[in-house]
Protein backbone atom coordinates (compact mmCIF):
# COMPACT_ATOMS: atom_id res chain seq x y z
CA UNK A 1 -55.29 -35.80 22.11
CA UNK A 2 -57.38 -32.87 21.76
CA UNK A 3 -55.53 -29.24 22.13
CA UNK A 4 -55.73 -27.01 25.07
CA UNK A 5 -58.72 -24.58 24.81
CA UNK A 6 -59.88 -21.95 27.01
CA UNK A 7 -62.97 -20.23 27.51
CA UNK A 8 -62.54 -17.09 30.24
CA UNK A 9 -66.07 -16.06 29.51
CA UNK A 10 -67.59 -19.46 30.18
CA UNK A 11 -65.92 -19.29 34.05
CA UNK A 12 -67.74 -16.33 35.32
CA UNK A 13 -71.45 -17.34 34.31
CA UNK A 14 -70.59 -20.96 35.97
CA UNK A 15 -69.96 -21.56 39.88
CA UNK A 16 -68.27 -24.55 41.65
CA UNK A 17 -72.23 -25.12 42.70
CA UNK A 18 -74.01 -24.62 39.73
CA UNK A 19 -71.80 -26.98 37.76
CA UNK A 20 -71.73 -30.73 38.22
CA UNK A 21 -70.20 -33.29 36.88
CA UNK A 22 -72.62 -34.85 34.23
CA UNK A 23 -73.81 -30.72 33.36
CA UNK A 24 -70.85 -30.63 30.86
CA UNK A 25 -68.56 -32.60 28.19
CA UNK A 26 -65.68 -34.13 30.87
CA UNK A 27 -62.85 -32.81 28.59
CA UNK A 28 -64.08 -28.91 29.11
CA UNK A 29 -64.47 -28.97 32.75
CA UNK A 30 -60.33 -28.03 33.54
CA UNK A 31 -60.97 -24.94 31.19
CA UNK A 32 -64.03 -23.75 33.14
CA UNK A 33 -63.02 -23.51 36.58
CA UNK A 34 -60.00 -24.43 39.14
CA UNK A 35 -62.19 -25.69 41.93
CA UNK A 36 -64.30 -28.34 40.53
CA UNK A 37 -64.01 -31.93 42.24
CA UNK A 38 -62.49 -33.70 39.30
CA UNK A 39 -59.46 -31.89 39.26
CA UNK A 40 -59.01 -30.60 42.09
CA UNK A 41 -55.43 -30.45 42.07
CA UNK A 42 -53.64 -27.22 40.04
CA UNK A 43 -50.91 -29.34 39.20
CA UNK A 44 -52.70 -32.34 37.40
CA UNK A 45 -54.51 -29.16 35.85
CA UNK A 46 -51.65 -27.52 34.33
CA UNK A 47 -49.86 -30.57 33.52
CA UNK A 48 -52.92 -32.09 31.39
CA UNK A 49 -52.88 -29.16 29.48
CA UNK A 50 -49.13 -28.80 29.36
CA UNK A 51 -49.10 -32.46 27.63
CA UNK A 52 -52.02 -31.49 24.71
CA UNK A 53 -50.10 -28.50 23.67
CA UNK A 54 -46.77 -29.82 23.46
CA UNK A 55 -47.88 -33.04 22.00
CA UNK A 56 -49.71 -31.34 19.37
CA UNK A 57 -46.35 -29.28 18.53
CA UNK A 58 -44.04 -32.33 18.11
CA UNK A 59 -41.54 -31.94 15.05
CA UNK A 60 -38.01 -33.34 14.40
CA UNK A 61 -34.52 -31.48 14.67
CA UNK A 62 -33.58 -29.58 11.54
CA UNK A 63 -30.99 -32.25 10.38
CA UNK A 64 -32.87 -35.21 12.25
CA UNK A 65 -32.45 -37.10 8.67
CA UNK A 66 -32.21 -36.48 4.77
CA UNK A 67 -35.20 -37.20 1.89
CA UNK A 68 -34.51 -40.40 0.13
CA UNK A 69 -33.52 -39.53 -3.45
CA UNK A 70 -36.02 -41.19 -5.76
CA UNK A 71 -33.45 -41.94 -8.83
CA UNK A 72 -35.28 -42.20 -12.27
CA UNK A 73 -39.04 -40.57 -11.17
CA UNK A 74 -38.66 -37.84 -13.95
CA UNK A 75 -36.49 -34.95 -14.97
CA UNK A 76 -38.38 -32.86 -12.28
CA UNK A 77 -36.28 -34.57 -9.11
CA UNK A 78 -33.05 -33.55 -10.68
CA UNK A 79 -32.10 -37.74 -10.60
CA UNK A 80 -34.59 -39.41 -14.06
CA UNK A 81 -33.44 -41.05 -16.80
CA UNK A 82 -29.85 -41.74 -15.97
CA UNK A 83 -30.31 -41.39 -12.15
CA UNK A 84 -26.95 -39.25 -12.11
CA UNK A 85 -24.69 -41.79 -13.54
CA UNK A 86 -24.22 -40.16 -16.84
CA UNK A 87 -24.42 -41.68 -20.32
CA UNK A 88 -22.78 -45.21 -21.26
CA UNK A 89 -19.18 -46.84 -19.81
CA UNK A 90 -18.24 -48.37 -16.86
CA UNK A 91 -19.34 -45.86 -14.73
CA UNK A 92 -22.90 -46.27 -15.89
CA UNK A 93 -23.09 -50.08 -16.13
CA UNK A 94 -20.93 -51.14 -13.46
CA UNK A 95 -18.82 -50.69 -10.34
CA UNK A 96 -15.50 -48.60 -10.57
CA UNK A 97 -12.73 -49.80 -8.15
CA UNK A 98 -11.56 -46.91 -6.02
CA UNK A 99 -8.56 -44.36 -7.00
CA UNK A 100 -9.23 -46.49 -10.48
CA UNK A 101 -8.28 -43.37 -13.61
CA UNK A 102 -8.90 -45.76 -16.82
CA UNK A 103 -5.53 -47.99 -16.33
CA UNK A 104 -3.06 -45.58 -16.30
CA UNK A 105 -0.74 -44.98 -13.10
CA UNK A 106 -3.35 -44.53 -9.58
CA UNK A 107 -3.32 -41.06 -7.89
CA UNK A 108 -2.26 -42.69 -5.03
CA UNK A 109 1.02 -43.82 -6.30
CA UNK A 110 1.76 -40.74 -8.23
CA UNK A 111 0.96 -38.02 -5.98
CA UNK A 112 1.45 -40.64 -2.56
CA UNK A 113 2.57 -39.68 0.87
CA UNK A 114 6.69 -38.27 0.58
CA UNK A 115 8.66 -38.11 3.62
CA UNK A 116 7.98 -38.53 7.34
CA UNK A 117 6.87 -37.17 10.42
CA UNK A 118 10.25 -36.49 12.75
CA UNK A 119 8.85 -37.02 16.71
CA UNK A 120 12.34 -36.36 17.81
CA UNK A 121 12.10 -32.53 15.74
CA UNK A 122 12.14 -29.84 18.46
CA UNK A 123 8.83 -27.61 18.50
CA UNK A 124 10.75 -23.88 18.11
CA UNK A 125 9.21 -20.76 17.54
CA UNK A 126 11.26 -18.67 14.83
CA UNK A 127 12.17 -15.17 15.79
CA UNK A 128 14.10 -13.40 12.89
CA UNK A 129 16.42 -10.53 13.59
CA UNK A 130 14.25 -7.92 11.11
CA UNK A 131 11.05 -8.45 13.58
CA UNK A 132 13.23 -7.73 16.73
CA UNK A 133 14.72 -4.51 15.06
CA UNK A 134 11.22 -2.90 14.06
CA UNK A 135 10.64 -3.97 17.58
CA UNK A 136 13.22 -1.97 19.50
CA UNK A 137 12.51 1.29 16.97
CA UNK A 138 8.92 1.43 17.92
CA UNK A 139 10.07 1.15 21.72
CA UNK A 140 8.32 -2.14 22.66
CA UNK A 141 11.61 -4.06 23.33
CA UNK A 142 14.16 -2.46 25.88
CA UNK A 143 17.54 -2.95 25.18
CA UNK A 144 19.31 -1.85 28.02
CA UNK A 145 17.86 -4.92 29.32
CA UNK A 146 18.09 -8.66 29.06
CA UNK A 147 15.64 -9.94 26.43
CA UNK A 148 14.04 -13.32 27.19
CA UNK A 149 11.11 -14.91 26.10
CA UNK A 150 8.85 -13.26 28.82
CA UNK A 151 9.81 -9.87 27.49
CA UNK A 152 9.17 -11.49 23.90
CA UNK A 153 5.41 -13.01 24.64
CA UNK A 154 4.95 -9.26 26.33
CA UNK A 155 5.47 -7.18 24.09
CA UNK A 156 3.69 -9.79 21.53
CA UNK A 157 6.67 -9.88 19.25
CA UNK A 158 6.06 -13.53 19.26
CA UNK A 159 2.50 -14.95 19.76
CA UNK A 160 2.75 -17.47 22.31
CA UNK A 161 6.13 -19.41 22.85
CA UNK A 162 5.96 -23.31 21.93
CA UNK A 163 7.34 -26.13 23.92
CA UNK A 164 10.71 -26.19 23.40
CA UNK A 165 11.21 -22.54 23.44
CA UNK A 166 12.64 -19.63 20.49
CA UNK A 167 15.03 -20.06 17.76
CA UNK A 168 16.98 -16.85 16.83
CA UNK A 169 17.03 -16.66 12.96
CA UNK A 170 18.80 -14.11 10.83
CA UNK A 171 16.50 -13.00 8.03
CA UNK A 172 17.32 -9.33 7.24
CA UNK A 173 20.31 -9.42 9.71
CA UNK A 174 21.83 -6.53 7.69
CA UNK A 175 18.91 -4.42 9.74
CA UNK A 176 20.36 -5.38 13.20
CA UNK A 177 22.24 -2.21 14.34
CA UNK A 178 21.46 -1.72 18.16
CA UNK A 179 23.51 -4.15 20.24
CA UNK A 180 21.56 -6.46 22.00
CA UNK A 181 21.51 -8.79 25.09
CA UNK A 182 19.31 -12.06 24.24
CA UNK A 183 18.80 -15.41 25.65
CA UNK A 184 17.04 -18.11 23.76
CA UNK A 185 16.45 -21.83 23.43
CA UNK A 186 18.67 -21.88 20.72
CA UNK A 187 20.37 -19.84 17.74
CA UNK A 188 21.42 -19.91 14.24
CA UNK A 189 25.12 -19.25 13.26
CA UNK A 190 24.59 -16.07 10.92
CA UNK A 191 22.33 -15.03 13.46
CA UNK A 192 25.02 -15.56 16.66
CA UNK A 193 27.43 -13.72 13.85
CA UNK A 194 24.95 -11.02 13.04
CA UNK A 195 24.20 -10.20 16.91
CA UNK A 196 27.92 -10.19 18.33
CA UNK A 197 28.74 -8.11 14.93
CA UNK A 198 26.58 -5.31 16.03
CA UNK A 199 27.93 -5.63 19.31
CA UNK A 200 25.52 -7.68 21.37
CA UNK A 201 25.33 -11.26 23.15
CA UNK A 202 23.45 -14.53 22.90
CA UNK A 203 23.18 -17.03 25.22
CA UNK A 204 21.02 -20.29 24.52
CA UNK A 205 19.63 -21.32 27.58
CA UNK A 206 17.13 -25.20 28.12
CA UNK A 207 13.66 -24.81 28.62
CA UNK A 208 10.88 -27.04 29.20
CA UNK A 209 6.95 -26.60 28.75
CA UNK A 210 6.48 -26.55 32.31
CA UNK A 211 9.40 -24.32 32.80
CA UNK A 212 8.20 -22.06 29.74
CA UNK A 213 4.61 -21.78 31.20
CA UNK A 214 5.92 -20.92 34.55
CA UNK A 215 8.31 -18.26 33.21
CA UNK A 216 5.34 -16.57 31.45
CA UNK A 217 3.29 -16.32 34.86
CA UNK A 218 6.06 -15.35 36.81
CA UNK A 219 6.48 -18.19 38.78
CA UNK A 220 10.03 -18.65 37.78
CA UNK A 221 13.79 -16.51 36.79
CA UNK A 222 13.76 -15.85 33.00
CA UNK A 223 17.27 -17.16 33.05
CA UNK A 224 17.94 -18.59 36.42
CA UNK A 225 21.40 -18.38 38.27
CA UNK A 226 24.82 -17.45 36.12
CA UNK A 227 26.85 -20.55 37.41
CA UNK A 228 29.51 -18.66 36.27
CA UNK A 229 29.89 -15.71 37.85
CA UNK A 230 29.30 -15.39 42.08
CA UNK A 231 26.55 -13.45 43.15
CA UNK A 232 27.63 -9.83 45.06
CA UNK A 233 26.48 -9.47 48.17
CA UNK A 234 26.41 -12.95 49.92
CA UNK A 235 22.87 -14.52 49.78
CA UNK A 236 23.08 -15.53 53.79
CA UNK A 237 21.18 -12.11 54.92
CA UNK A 238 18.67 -13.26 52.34
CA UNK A 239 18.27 -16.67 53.15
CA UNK A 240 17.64 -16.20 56.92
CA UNK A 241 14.92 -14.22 56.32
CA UNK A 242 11.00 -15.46 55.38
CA UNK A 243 10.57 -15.07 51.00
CA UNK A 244 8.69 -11.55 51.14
CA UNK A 245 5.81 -11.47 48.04
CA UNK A 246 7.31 -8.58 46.45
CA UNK A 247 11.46 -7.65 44.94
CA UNK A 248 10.91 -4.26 46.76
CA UNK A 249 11.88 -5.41 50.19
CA UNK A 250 14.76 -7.71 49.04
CA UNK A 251 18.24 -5.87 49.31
CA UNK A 252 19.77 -5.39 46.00
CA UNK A 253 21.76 -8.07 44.74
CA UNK A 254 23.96 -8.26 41.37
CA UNK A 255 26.60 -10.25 39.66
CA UNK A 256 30.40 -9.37 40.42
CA UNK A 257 33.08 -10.99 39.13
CA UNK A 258 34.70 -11.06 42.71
CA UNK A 259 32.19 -12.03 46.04
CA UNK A 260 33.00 -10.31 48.69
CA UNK A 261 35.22 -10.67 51.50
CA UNK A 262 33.25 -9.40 54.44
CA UNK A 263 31.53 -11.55 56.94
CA UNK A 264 28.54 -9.69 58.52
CA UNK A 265 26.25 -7.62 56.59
CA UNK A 266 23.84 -4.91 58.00
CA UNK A 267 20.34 -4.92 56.76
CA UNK A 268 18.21 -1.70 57.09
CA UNK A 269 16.80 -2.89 60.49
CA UNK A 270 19.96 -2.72 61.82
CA UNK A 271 20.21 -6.08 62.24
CA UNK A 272 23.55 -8.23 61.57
CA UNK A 273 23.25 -11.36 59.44
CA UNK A 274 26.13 -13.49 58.86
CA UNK A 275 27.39 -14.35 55.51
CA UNK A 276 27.33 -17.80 54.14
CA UNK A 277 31.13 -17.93 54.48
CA UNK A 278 30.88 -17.52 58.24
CA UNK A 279 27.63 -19.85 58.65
CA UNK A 280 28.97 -22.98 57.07
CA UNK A 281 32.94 -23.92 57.14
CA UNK A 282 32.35 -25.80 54.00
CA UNK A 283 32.63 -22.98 51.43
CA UNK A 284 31.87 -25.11 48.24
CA UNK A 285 28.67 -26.40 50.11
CA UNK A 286 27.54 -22.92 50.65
CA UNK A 287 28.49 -21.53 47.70
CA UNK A 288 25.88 -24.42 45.80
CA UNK A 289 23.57 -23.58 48.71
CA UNK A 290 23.74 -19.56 47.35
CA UNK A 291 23.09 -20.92 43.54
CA UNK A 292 20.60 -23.30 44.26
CA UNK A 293 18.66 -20.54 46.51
CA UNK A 294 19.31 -18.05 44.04
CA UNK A 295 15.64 -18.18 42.09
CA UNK A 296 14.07 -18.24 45.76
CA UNK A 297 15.70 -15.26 47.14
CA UNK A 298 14.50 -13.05 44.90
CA UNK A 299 11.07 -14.36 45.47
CA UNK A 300 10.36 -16.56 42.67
CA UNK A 301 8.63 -20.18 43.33
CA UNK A 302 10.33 -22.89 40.96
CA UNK A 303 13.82 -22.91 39.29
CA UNK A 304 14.85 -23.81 36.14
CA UNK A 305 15.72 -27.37 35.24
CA UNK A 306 18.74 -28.45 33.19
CA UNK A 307 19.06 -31.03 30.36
CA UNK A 308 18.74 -34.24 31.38
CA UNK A 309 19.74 -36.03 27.72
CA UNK A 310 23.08 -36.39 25.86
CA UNK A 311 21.85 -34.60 23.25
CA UNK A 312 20.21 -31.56 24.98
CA UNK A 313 23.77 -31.38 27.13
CA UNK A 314 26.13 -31.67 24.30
CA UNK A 315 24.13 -28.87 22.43
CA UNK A 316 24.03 -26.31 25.63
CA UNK A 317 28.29 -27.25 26.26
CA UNK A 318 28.94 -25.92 22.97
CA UNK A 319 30.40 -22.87 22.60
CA UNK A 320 29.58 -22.23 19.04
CA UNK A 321 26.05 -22.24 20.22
CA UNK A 322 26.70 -20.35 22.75
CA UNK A 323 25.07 -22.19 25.39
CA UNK A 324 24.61 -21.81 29.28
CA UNK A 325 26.98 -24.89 30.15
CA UNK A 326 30.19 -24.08 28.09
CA UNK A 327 31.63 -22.72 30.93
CA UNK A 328 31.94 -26.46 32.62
CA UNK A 329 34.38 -27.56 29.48
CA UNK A 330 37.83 -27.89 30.50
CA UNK A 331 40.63 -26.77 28.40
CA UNK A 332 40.80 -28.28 25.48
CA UNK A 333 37.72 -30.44 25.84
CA UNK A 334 34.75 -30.69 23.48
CA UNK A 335 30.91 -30.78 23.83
CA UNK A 336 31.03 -34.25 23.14
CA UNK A 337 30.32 -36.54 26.12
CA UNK A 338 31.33 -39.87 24.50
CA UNK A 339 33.92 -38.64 21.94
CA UNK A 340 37.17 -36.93 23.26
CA UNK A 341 39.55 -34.34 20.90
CA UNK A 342 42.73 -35.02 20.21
CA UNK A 343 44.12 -32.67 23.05
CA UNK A 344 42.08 -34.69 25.94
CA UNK A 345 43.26 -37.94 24.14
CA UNK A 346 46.98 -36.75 24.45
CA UNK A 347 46.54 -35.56 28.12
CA UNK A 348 45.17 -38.47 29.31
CA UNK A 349 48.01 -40.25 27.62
CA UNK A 350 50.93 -38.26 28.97
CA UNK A 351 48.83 -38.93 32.58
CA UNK A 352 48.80 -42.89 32.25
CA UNK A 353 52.59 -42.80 31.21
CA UNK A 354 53.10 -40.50 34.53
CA UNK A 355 51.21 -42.84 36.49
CA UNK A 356 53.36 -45.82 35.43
CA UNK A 357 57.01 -43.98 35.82
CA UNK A 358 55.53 -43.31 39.70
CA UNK A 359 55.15 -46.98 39.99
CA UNK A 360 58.20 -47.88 38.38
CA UNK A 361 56.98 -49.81 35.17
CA UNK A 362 58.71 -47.47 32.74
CA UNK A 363 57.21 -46.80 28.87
CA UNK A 364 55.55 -49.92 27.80
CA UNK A 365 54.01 -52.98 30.04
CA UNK A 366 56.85 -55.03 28.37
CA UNK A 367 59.36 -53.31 29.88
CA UNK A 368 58.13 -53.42 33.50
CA UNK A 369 57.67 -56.99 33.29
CA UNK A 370 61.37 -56.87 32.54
CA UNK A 371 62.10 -54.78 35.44
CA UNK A 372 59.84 -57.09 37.81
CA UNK A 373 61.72 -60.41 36.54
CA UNK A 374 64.96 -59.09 36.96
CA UNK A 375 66.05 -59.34 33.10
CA UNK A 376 67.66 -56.82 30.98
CA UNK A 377 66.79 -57.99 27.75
């Protein structure tokens, strides 16, 4: 197809009269002037053109597809002679078998694949005792304060927080010397010993992705609700009233070790609200009805979830990891939920042998079947 070519001189000298159709060559007639009768239309005009000069630009992608290497065409191409196979052996005359090194022991088998990829390893992200120091001298971490991992991504002492939450680690815990207040996903012993040493407190707390992400936008409590100690004032005033979108208008609650005993609070309206004590005459449904509420009161969207596996329980009960739940262990009892200590064992022993002397068996099952037959021997 011949290219687009224009002649701006040729238009002026030439009217839409003087012009006809067998005057000129047919292909030059769109370059001379818009109104002639065989194209009429601008938008056959332009698009005729359009096609000859694109058409006559046509090339292929850079990368579209490689030059064939033309082995043995001279020393020139970079492939004559041997056509990059070298001189003589195997190599050059035949076909090599893959990973083959000249008989001795494969690659493969001496430097193979070692070990295994653990699914069930939890995905932690290491925080070491030396980084949190150099973080509370330069100011960024407060330590008046609770630190959790919100405070952590914050002040960018850790760069991002992975799914399963921080590990406390003690490198450098001889640097530690300002006691701290820190709740993580979990904790290494030296480190546990290296924080309570300097005077401080851990507490291992479950998190979840979700949970983590949520945490991070604000959306939920850092730490949630202290089963363990009642909340101070009663929640009731709280409850009744709509979530407000900021802690400013909330009345100030904190974490007593006794609740209190009144039954109406005043709010600053003036208004009386009744305390949870007073609203329901179940006092163990309210006081579940205060913790469960406890993340929404103070105007936060989701709470926290809890472990829902043996293995995430029994790590959280344990008091030598200092976890949320050791406060649910009775005395004596372990973190275990399948094996029992020896003081549970001999408790529930000394119960069964209680039971049985209150239904008149005596020590063994032989000799209540005495006593039910009547025998004395």
């Amino acid at each position: 197809m011949p290219p687009r070519l224009q002649f701006p001189a040729l238009t002026s000298h030439f009217g839409p009269k003087s012009l006809g159709e067998n005057s000129i060559t047919p292909f030059l007639l769109p370059f001379l002037h818009p109104q002639l009768p065989i194209y009429s239309q601008p938008s056959q005009r332009l698009r005729n053109s359009r096609n000859a000069s694109v058409l006559s630009n046509l090339t292929s992608p850079s990368g579209a597809y490689s030059k064939k290497i033309r082995r043995g065409r001279g020393p020139a191409s970079g492939k004559g002679k041997t056509s990059g196979r070298g001189h003589k052996g195997q190599k050059q005359h035949g076909k090599v078998p893959r990973g083959f090194t000249g008989g001795q022991t494969k690659e493969e088998v001496v430097k193979g694949k070692r070990g295994f990829n653990n699914i069930f390893a939890a995905e932690l992200s290491p925080l070491n005792l030396d980084r949190l120091q150099t973080w509370i001298d330069e100011g960024r971490l407060d330590t008046s304060k609770p630190i959790t991992l919100k405070e952590l991504n914050e002040s960018r002492c850790l760069h991002g927080v992975k799914a399963d939450g921080i590990k406390l680690l003690a490198r450098d815990a001889q640097k530690l010397t300002h006691p701290i207040n820190i709740v993580v996903s979990r904790a290494s012993a030296a480190a546990i010993d290296a924080v309570e040493r300097a005077g401080g407190q851990v507490m291992t707390r479950y998190y979840t992705l979700q949970s983590i992400r949520r945490i991070l936008r604000g959306q939920s409590h850092p730490t949630g609700p202290l089963e363990n100690f009642p909340i101070d004032p009663p929640l009731s005033s709280v409850l009744s009233q709509p979530i407000p979108l900021t802690l400013s208008a909330l009345p100030p609650i904190t974490l007593a070790s006794q609740s209190t005993n009144t039954s109406v609070a005043t709010t600053d309206t003036g208004t009386e609200a009744v305390s949870t004590a007073a609203l329901a005459s179940d006092t163990a449904g309210a006081s579940t009805l205060e913790k469960g509420r406890y993340e929404y009161s103070l105007g936060y969207r989701y709470r926290l979830p809890n472990p829902a596996s043996r293995k995430a329980i029994e790590y959280y009960r344990d008091p030598a990891h200092r976890g949320y739940l050791a406060h649910t262990l009775a005395e004596g009892e372990g973190p275990s939920l399948f094996f029992k200590t020896a003081v549970v064992k001999a408790r529930e022993r000394e119960e069964r042998l209680e039971a049985k002397k209150a239904k008149g068996l005596g020590q063994t099952a032989k000799e209540g079947k005495r006593k039910e037959e009547g025998r004395l021997w």
